[in-house]
C-alpha atoms as a PDB file:
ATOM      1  CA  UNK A   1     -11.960  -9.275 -17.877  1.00  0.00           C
ATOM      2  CA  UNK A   2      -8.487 -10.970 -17.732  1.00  0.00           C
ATOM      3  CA  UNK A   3      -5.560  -8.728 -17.892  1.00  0.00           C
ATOM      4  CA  UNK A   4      -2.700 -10.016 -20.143  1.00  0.00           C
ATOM      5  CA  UNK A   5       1.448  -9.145 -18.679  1.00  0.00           C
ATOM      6  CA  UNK A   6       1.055  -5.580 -20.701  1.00  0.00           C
ATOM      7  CA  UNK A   7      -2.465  -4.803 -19.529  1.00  0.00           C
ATOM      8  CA  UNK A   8      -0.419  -5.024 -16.088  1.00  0.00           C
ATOM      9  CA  UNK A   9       2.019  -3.539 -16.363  1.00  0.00           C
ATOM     10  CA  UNK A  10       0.370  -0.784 -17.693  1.00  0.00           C
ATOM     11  CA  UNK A  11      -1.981  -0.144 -15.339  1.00  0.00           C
ATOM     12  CA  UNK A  12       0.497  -1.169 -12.175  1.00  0.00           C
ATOM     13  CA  UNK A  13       3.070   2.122 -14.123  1.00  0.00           C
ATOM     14  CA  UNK A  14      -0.506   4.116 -12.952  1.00  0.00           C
ATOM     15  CA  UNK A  15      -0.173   2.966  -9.965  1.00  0.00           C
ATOM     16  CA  UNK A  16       3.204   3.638  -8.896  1.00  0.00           C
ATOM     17  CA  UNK A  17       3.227   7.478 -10.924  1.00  0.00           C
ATOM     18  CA  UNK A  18       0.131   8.250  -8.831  1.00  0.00           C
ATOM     19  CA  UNK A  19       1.878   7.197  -5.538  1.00  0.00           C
ATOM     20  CA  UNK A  20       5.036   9.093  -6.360  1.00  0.00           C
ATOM     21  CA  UNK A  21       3.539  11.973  -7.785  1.00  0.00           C
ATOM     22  CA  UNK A  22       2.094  12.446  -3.909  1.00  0.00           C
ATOM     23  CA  UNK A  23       5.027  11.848  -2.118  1.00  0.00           C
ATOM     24  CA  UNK A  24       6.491  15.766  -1.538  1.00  0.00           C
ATOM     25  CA  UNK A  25       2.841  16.695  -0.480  1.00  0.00           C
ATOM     26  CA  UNK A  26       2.424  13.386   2.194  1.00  0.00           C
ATOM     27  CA  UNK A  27       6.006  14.559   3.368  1.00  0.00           C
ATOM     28  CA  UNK A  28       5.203  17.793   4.034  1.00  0.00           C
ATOM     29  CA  UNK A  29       2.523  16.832   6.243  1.00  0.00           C
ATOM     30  CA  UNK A  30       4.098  13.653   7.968  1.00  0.00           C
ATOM     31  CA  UNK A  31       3.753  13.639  11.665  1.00  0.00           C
ATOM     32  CA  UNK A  32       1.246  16.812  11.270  1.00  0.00           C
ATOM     33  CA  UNK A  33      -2.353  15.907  11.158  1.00  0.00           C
ATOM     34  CA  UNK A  34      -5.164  15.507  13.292  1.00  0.00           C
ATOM     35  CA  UNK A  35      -6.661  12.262  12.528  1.00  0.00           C
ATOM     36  CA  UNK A  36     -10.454  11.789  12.673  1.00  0.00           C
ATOM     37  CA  UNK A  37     -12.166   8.319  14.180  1.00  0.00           C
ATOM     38  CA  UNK A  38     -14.121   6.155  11.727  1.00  0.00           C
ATOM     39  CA  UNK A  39     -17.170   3.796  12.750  1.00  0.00           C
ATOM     40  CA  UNK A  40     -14.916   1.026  13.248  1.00  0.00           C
ATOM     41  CA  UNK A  41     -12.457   3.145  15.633  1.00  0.00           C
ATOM     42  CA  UNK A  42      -9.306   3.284  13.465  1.00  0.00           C
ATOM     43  CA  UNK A  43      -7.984   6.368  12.637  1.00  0.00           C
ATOM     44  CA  UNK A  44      -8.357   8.274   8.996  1.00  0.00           C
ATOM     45  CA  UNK A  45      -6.807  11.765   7.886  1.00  0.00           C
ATOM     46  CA  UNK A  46      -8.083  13.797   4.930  1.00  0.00           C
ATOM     47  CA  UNK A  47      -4.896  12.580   3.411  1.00  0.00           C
ATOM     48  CA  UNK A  48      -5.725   8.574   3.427  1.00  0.00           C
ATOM     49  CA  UNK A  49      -8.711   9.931   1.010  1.00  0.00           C
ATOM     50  CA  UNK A  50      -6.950  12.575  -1.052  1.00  0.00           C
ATOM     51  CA  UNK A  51      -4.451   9.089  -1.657  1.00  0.00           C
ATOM     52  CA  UNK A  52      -7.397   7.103  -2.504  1.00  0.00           C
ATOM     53  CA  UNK A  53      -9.589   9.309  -4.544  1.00  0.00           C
ATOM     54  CA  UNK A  54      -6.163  10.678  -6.682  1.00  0.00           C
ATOM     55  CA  UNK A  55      -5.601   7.357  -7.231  1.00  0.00           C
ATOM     56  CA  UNK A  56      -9.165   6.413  -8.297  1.00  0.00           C
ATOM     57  CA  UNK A  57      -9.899   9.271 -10.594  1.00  0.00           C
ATOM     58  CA  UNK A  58      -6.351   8.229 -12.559  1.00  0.00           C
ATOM     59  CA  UNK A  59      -7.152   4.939 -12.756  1.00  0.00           C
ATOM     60  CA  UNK A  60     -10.819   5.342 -14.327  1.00  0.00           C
ATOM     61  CA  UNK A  61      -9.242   7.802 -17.081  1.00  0.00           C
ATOM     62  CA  UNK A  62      -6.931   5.486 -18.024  1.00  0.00           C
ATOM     63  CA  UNK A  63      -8.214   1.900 -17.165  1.00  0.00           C
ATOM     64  CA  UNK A  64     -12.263   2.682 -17.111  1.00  0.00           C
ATOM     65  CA  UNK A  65     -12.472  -1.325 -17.636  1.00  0.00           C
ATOM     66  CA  UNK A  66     -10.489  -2.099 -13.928  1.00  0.00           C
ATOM     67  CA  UNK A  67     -12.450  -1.170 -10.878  1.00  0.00           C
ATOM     68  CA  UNK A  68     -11.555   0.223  -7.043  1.00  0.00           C
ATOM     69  CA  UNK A  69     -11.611  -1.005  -3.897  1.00  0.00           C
ATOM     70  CA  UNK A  70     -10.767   1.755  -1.277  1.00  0.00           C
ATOM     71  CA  UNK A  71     -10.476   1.216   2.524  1.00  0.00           C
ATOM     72  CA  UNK A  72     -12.128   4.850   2.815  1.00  0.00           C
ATOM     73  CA  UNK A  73     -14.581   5.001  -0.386  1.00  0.00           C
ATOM     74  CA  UNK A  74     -15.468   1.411  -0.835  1.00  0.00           C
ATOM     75  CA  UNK A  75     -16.312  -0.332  -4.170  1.00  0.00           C
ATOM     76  CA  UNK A  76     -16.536   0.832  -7.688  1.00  0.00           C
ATOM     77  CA  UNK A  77     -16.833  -0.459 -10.990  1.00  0.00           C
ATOM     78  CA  UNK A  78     -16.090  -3.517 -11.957  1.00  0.00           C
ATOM     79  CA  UNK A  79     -15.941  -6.267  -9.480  1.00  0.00           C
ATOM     80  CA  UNK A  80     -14.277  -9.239 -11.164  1.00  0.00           C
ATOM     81  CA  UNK A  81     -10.616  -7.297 -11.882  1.00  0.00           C
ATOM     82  CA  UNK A  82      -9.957  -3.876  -9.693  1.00  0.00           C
ATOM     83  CA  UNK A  83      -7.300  -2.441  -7.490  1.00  0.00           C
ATOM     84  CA  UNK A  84      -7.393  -2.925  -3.972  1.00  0.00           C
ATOM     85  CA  UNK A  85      -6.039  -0.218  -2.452  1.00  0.00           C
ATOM     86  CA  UNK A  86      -5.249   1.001   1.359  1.00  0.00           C
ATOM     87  CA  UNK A  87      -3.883   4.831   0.553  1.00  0.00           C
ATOM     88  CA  UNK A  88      -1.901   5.237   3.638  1.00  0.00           C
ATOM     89  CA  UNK A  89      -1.011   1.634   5.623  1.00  0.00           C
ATOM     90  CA  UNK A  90      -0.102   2.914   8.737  1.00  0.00           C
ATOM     91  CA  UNK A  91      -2.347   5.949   9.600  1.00  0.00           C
ATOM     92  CA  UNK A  92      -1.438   5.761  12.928  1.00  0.00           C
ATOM     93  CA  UNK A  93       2.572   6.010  12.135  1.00  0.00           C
ATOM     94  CA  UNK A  94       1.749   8.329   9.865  1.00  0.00           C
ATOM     95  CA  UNK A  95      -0.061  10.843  12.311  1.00  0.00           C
ATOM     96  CA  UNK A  96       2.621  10.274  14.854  1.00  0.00           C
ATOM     97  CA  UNK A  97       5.761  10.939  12.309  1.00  0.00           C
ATOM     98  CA  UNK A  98       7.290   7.656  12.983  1.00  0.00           C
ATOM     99  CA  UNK A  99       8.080   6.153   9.549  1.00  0.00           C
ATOM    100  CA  UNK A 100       6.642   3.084   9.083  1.00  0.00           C
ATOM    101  CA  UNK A 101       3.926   4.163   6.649  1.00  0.00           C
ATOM    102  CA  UNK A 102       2.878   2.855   3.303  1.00  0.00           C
ATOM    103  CA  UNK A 103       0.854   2.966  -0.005  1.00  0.00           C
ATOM    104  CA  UNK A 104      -0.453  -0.252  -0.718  1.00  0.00           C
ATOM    105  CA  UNK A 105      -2.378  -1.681  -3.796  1.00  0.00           C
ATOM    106  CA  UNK A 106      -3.258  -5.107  -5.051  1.00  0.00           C
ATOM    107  CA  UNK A 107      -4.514  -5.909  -8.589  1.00  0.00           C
ATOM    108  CA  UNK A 108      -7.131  -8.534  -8.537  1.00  0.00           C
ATOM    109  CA  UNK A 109      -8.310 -10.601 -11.443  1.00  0.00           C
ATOM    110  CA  UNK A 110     -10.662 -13.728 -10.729  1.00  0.00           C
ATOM    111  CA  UNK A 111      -9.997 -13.754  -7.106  1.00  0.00           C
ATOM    112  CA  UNK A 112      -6.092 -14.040  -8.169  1.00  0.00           C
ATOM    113  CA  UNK A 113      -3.587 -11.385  -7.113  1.00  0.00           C
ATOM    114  CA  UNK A 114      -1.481 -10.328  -9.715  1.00  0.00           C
ATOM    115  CA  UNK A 115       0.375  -7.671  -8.590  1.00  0.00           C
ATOM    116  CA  UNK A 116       1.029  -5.404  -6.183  1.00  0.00           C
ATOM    117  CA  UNK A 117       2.858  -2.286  -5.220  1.00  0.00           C
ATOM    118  CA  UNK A 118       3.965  -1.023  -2.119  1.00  0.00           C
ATOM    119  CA  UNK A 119       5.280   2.654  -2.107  1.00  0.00           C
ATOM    120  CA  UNK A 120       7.633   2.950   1.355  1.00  0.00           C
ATOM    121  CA  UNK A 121       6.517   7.613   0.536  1.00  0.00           C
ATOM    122  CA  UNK A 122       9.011   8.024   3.762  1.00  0.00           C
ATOM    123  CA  UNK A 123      12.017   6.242   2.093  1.00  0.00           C
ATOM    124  CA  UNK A 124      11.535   6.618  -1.429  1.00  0.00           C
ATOM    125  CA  UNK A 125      11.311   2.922  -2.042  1.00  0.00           C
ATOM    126  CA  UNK A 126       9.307   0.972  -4.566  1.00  0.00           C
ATOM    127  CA  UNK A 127       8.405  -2.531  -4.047  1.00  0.00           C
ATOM    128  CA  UNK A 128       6.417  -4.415  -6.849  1.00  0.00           C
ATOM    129  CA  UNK A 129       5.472  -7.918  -7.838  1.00  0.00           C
ATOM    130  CA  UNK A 130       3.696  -9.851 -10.631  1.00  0.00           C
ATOM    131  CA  UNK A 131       2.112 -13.563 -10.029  1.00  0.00           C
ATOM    132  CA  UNK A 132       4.753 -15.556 -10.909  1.00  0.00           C
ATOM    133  CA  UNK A 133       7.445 -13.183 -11.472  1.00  0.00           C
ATOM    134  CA  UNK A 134       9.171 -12.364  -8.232  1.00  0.00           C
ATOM    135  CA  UNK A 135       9.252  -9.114  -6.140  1.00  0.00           C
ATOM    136  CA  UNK A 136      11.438  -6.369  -6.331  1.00  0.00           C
ATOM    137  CA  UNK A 137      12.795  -3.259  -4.514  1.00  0.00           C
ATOM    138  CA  UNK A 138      13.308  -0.144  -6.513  1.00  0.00           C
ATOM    139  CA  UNK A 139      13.834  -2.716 -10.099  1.00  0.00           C
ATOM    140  CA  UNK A 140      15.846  -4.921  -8.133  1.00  0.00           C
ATOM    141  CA  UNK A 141      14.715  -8.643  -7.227  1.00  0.00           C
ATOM    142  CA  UNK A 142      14.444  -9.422  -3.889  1.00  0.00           C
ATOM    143  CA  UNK A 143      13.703 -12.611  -1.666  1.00  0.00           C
ATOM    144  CA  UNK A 144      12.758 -14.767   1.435  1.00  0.00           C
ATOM    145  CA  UNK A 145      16.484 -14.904   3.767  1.00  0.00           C
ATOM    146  CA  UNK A 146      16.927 -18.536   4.227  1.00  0.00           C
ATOM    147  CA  UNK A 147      19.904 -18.439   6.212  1.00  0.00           C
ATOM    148  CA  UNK A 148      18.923 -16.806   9.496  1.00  0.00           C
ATOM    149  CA  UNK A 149      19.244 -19.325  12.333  1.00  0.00           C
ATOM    150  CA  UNK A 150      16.500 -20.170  14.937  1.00  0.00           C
ATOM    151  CA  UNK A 151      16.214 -17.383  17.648  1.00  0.00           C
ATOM    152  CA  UNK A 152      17.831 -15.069  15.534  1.00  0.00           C
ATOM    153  CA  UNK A 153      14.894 -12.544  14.901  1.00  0.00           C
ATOM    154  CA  UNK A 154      12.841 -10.358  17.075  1.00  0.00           C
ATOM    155  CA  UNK A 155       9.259  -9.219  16.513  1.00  0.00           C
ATOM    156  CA  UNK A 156       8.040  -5.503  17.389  1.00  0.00           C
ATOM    157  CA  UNK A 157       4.571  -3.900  17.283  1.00  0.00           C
ATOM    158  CA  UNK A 158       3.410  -0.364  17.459  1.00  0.00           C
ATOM    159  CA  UNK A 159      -0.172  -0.092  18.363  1.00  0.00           C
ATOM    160  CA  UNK A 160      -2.525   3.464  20.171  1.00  0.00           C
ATOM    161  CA  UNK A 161      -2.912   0.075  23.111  1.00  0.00           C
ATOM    162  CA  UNK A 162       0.757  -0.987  23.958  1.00  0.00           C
ATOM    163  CA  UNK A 163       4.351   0.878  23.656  1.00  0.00           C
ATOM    164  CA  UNK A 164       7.093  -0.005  21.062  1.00  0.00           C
ATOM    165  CA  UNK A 165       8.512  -2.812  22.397  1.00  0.00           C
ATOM    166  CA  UNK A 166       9.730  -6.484  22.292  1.00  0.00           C
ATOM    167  CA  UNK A 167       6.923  -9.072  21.515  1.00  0.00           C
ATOM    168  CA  UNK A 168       8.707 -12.485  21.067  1.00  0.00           C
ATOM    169  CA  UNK A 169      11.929 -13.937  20.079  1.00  0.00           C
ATOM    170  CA  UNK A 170      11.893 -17.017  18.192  1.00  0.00           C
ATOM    171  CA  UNK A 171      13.632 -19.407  19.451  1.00  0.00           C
END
């Protein structure tokens, strides 16, 4: 199956209404939850699969044809063109109320991305892209900075291991 720009675009609008349309209920419980431990060790709330299976159940209604990868529920359907999805990127910020948490979905057709959406739930912002057509913040087009000098950047990382703190600075 090979999705043309509307079949997209369509499908991506799903997408993004299901993220939204979950927003008020992940914000009241930001920074709330117990998580639970997975095989694997990372962390999962009941609200990474309420994300997930919300988003799955829309998506067959309206796109039967398009399968699902979840992190938490694994495949189904069709395995040539599906969304990719991780519900909440971030569990861990999540859990701990510090806002750097995501929804995070990936349309793939023939191995190909061709779009993606990134729902920033905590800041109300929308980022989107389609192969070949540039990325965007809330509608409006975004891109790499090209004019930040050498040594001009610093790199954090927030892990349940190490503290917030300074990695590296390029340079």
């Amino acid at each position: 199956m090979t999705l043309d720009r509307v079949g997209i675009i369509a499908t991506r609008q799903c997408v993004i209404d299901t993220f939204k349309g979950l927003r008020d209920d992940l914000l009241k419980v930001f920074g709330t939850l117990e998580p639970s431990l997975k095989e694997d060790r990372s962390v999962v709330t009941e609200w990474d699969v309420k994300v997930e299976d919300t988003l799955r159940k829309a998506l067959e209604k309206e796109f039967p044809d398009i399968g699902f990868v979840g992190e938490e529920t694994g495949k189904h359907g069709n395995e040539k063109t599906y969304w990719l999805v991780d519900p909440i990127d971030g569990t861990n910020s999540f859990v701990r109320g510090i806002p750097t948490c995501t929804n995070m979905a990936a349309l793939i057709d023939d191995g190909q991305v061709v779009a993606s959406v990134i729902y920033d739930f905590i800041q109300d912002k929308l980022y989107t892209a389609i192969k070949g057509e540039g990325a965007f913040c809330n509608d409006e087009k975004i891109s790499v900075n090209t004019t930040r000098e050498p040594g001009s950047f610093i790199a954090y990382a927030l892990s349940s291991i190490t503290k917030f703190g300074l990695l590296q600075e390029a340079g």
